[in-house]
Protein backbone atom coordinates (compact mmCIF):
# COMPACT_ATOMS: atom_id res chain seq x y z
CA UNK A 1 221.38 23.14 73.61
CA UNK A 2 219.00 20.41 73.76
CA UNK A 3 219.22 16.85 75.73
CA UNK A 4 221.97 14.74 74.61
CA UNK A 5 221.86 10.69 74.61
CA UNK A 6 224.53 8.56 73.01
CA UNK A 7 225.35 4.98 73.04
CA UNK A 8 228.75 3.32 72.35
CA UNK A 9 229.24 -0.62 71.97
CA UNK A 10 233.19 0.11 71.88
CA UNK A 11 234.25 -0.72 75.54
CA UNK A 12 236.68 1.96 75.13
CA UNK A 13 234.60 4.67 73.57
CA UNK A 14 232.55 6.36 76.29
CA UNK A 15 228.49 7.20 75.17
CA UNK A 16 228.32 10.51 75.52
CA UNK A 17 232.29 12.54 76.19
CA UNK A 18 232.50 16.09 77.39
CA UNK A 19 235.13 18.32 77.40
CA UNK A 20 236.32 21.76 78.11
CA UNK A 21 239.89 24.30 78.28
CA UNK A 22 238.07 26.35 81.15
CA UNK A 23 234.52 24.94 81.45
CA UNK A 24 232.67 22.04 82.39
CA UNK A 25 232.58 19.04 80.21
CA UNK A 26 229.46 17.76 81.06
CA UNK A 27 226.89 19.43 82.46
CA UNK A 28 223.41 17.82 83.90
CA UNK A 29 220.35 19.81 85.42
CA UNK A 30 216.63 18.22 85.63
CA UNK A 31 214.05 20.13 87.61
CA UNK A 32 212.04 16.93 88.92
CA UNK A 33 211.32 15.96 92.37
CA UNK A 34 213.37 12.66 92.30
CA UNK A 35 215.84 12.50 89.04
CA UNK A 36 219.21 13.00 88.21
CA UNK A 37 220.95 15.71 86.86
CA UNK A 38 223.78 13.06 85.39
CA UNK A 39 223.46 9.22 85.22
CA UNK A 40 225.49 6.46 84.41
CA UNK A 41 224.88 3.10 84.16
CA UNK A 42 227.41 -0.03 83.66
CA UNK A 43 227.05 -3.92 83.63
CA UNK A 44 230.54 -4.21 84.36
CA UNK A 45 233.04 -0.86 84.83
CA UNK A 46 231.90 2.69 86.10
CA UNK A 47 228.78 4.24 85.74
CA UNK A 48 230.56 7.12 86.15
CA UNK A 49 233.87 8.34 85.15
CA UNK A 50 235.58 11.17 86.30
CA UNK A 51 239.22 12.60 85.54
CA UNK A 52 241.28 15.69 85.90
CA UNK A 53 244.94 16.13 85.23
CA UNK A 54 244.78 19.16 88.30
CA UNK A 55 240.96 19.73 89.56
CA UNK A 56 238.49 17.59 90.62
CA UNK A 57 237.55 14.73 88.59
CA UNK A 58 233.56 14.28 89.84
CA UNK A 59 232.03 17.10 91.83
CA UNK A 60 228.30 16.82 93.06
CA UNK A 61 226.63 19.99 94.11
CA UNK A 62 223.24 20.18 96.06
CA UNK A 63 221.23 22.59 98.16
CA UNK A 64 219.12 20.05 99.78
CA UNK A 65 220.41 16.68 99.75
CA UNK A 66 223.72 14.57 98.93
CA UNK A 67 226.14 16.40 96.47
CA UNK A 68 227.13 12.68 95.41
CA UNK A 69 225.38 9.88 96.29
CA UNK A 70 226.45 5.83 95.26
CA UNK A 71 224.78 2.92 95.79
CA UNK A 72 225.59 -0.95 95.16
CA UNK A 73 223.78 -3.97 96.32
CA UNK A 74 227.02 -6.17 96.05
CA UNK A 75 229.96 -3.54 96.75
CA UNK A 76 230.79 -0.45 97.95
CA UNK A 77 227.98 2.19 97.33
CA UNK A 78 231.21 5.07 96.30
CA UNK A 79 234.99 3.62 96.27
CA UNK A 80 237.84 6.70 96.61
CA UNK A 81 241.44 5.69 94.84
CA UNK A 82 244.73 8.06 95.02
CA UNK A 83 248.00 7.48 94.55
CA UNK A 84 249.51 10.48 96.32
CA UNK A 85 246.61 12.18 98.28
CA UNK A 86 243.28 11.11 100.87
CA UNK A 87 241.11 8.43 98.50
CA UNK A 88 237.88 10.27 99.88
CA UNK A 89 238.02 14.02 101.18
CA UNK A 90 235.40 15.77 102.91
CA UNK A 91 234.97 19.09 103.94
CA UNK A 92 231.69 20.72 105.69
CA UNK A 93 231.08 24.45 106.25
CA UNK A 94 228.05 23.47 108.54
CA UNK A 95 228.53 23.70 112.07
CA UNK A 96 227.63 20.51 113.78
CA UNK A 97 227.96 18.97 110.39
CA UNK A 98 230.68 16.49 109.51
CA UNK A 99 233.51 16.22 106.99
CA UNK A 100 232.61 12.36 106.47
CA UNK A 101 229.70 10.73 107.97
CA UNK A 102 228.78 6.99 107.78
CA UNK A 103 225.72 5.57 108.98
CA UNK A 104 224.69 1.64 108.76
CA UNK A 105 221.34 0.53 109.03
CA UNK A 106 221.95 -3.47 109.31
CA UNK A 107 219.67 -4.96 111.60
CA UNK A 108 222.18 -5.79 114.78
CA UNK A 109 226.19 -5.53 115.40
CA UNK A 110 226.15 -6.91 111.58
CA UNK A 111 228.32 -3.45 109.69
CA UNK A 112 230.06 -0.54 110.87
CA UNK A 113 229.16 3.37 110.49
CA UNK A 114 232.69 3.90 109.15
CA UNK A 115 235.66 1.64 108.37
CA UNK A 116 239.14 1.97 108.08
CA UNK A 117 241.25 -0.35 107.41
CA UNK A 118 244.96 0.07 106.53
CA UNK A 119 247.88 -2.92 106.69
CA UNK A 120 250.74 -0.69 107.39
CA UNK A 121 249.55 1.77 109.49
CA UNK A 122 246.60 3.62 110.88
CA UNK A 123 242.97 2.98 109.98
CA UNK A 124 241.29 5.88 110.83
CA UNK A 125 242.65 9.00 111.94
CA UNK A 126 241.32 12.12 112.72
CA UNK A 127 242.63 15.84 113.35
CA UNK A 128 240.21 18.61 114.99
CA UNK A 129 239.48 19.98 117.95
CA UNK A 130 238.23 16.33 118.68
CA UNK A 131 240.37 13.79 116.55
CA UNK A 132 237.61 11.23 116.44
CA UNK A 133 234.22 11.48 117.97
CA UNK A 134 231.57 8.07 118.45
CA UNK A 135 228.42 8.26 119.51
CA UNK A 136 225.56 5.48 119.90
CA UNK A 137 222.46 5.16 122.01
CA UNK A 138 223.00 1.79 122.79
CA UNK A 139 226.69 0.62 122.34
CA UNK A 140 230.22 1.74 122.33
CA UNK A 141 230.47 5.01 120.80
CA UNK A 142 234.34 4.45 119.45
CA UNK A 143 235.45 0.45 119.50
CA UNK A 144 238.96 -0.71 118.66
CA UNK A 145 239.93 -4.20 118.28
CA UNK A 146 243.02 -5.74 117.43
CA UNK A 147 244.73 -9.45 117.29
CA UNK A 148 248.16 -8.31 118.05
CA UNK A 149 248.35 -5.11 119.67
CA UNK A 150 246.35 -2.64 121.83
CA UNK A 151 242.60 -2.26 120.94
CA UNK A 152 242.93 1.34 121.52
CA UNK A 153 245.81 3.38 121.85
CA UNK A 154 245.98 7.01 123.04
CA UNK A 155 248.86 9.91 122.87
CA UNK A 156 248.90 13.27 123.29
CA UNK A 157 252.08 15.98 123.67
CA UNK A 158 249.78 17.90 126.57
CA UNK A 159 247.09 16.32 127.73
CA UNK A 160 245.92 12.75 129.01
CA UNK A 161 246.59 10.00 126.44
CA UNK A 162 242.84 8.72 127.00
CA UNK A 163 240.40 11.06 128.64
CA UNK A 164 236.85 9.32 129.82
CA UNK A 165 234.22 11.02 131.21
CA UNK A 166 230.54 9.53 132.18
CA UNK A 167 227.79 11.37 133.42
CA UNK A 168 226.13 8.54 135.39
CA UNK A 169 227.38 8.11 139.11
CA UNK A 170 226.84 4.86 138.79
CA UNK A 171 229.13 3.96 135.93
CA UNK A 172 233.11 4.73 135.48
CA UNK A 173 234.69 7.17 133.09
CA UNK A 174 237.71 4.84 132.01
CA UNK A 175 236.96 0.88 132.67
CA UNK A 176 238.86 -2.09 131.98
CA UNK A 177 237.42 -5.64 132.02
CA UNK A 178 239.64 -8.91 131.96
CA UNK A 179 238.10 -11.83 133.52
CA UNK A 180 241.38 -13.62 135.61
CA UNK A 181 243.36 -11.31 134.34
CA UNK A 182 244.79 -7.64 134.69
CA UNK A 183 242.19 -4.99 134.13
CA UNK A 184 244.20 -2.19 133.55
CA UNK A 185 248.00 -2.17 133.56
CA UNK A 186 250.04 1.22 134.64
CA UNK A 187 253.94 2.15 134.12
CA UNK A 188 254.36 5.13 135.78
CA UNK A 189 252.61 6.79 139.21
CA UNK A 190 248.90 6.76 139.45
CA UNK A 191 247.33 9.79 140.86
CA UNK A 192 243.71 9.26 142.76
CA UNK A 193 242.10 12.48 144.30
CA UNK A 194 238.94 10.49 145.55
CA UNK A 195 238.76 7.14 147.24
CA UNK A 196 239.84 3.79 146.11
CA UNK A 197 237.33 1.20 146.13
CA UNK A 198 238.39 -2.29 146.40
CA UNK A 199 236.79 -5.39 146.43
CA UNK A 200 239.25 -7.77 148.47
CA UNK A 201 239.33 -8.45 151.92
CA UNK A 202 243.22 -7.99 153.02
CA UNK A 203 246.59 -6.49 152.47
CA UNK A 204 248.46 -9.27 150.71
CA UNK A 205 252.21 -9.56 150.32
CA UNK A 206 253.90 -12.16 148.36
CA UNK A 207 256.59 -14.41 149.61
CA UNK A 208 258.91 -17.26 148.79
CA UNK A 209 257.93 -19.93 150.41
CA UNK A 210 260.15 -22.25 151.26
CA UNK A 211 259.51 -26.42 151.40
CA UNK A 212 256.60 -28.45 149.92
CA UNK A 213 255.33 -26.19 146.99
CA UNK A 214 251.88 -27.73 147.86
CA UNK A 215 250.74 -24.97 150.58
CA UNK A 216 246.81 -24.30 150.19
CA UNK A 217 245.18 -20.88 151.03
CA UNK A 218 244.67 -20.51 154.19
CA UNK A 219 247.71 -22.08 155.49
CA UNK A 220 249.52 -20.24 158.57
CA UNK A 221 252.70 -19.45 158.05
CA UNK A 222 256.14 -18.09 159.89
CA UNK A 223 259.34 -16.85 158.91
CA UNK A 224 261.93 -18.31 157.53
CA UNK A 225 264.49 -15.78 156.37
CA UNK A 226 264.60 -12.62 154.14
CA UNK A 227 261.85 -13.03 152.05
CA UNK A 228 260.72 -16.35 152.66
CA UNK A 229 258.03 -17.96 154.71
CA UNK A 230 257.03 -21.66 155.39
CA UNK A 231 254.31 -23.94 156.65
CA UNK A 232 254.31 -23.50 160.89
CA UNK A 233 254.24 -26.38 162.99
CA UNK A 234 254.74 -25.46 166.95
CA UNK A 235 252.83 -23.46 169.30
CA UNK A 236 253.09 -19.77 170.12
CA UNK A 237 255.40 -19.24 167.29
CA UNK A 238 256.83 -15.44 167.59
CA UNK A 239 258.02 -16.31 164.08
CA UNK A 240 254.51 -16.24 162.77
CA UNK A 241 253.99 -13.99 159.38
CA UNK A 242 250.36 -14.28 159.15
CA UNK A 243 248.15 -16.83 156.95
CA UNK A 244 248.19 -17.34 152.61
CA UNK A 245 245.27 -15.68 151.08
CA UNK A 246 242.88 -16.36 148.98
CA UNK A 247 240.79 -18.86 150.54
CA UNK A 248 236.89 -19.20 149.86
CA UNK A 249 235.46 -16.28 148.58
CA UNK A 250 238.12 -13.79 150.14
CA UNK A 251 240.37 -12.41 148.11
CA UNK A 252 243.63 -9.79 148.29
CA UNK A 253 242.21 -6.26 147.80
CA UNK A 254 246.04 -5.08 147.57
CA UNK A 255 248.96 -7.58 146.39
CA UNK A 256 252.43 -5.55 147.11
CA UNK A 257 255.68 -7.51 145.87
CA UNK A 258 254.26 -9.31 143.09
CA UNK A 259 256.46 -10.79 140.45
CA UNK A 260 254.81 -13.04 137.35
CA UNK A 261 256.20 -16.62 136.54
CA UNK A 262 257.04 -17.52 140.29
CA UNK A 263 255.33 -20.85 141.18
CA UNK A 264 256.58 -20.56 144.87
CA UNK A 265 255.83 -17.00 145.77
CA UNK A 266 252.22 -16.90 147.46
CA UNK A 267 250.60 -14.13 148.32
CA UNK A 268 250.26 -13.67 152.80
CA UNK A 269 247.66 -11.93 154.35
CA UNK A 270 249.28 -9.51 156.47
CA UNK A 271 246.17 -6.82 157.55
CA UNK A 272 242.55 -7.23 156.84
CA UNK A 273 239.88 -10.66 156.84
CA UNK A 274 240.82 -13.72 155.71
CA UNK A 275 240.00 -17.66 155.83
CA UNK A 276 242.37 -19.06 158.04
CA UNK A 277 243.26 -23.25 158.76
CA UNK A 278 242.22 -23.20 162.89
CA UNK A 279 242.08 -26.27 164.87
CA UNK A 280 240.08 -26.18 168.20
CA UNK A 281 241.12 -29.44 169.92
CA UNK A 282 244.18 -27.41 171.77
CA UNK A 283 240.19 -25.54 173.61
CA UNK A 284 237.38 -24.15 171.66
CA UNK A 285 237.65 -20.88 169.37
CA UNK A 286 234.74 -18.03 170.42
CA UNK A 287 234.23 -14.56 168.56
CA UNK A 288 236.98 -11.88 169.36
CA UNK A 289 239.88 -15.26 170.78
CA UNK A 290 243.19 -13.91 170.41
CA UNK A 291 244.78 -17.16 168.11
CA UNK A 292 248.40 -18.10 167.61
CA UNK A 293 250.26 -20.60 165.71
CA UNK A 294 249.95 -24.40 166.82
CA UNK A 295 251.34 -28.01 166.77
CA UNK A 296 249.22 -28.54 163.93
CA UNK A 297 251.24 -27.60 160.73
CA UNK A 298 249.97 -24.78 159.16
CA UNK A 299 246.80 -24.15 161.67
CA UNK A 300 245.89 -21.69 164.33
CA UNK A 301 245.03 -22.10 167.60
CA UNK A 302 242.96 -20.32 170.54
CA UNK A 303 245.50 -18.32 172.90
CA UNK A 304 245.31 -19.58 176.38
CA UNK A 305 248.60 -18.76 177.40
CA UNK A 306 248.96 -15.33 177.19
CA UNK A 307 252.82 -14.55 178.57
CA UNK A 308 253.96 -16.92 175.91
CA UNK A 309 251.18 -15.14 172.98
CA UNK A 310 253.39 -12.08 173.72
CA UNK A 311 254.89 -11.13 169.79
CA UNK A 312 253.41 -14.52 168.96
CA UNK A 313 249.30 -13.14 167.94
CA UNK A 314 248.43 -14.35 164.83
CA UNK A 315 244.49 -12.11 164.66
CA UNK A 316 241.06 -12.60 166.24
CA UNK A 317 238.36 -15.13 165.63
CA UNK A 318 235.63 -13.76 163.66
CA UNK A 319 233.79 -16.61 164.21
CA UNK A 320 233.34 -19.94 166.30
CA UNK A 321 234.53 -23.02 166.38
CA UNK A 322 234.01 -25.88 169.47
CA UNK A 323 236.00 -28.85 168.13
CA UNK A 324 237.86 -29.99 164.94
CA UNK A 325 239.42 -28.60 162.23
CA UNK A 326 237.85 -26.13 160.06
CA UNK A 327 238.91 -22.82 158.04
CA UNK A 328 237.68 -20.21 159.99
CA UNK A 329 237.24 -16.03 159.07
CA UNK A 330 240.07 -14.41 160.99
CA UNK A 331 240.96 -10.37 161.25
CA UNK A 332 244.76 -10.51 160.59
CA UNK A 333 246.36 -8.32 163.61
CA UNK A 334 249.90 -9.49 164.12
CA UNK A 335 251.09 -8.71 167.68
């Protein structure tokens, strides 16, 4: 049979309509570089139209290119719509090939590859020997973002909920950023086979502390019963606890004891470098002095008694000090 044109001006009475008990209804083959077996065109509906009460209602077949290819300057290029079943399905034979592959060529972070997007429940999923796979030269190969919940969530019945691996030395296979805030946030053990890292300077403990809420960092402090420190104020104090962290640019490396939404409970240096209140009038503070507590609330001072420093060692001087008061870098070595 010939070529076949209609035209319709009934909105409801298609141009050209095909049908077929075992066949297909319409059939479209052109042998030039460039055209189109079938096309449809449409102001306002579909270009088009596809339906079958129990097979498929559009099928696009190609050796060398797409099977089915849409394209809109104002919407999306191919919509999918099913009441009962996956709104698009795809299915590759190829190896290294994909079911569904999205690609977006927007100049900067403007589109995404592929988008799912789903009110009530999962956006994209994906089931295979790797659910989902991302990949990108120069950004995140899978992001997840989300107002109200986690960005990305993880599960698995065997295995690790999230698995990272990197290849560069230099960079981490799982890493968690939150400026202030927690990083990464555990309920359960944590396993480490290699060596922990840490950027803080001491072993940090919180305590109550008990008094004037208004203790800074750096503040010595003794002990004032179970779980509670305060401010000291007399010398050679075997009382003495050790000194609050945080001050200047030294932070905890490990906070044990912590508890969220306790104004009073500070966090005291017990082991490691810190910035400690030291006041040199009681004789003047060299590299490696032993220091204790003093008369001056909450600062240490140079040990020059040393039967009465006995249990009363508050760490050594890391650096100098010949008069006044000043916050000095201590090693923490309660004795």
């Amino acid at each position: 049979m010939g070529p076949v044109s209609g035209q319709s001006t009934d909105p409801d009475i298609p141009a050209v309509e095909g049908t077929s008990v075992v066949g297909t209804g319409v059939h479209g083959f052109t042998s030039a570089s460039g055209g189109l077996g079938v096309y449809g065109e449409c102001a306002t509906g579909h270009g088009v139209h596809g339906k079958s009460a129990s097979g498929r209602g559009v099928v696009g077949v190609s050796d060398s290119f797409q099977g089915v290819y849409g394209h809109s300057d104002q919407n999306a290029g191919v919509v999918g719509e099913s009441e009962n079943m996956h709104a698009v399905f795809g299915v590759t034979k190829g190896a290294g090939s994909s079911g569904v592959y999205g690609t977006n060529n927007a100049p900067g972070d403007t589109g995404a590859g592929v988008l799912g997007e789903n009110p009530g429940g999962d956006g994209v999923v994906g089931k295979g020997r790797r659910g989902v796979v991302g990949m990108s030269v120069e950004f995140q190969g899978v992001y997840g973002h989300s107002d109200q919940n986690a960005g990305v969530v993880g599960e698995s019945n065997d295995f690790d909920g999230v698995y990272g691996v990197s290849h560069n030395l230099a960079a981490a296979g799982v890493s968690g950023h939150n400026p202030g805030g927690r990083a990464g946030f555990f309920e359960g053990n944590v396993v480490v086979t290699g060596d922990i890292q840490l950027a803080g300077a001491d072993l940090a403990e919180q305590f109550d502390l008990s008094g004037s809420p208004d203790v800074e960092p750096g503040t010595v402090v003794v002990i004032e019963g179970v779980d509670q420190v305060r401010t000291s104020n007399r010398a050679y104090d075997r009382r003495v606890a050790g000194v609050i962290s945080g001050a200047g640019a030294f932070r905890p490396g490990i906070m044990l004891d912590h508890r969220d939404g306790l104004p009073n409970r500070l966090p005291l240096a017990l082991v490691g470098k810190v910035l400690c209140k030291v006041d040199a009038s009681y004789g003047p503070i060299q590299v490696g002095d032993l220091l204790t507590t003093s008369p001056t609330p909450g600062h240490a001072m140079k040990v020059t008694d040393h039967e009465q420093a006995f249990g009363a060692v508050l760490g050594k001087a890391m650096a100098s000090l010949i008069d006044g008061r000043d916050l000095l870098p201590i090693l923490v070595t309660l004795q």
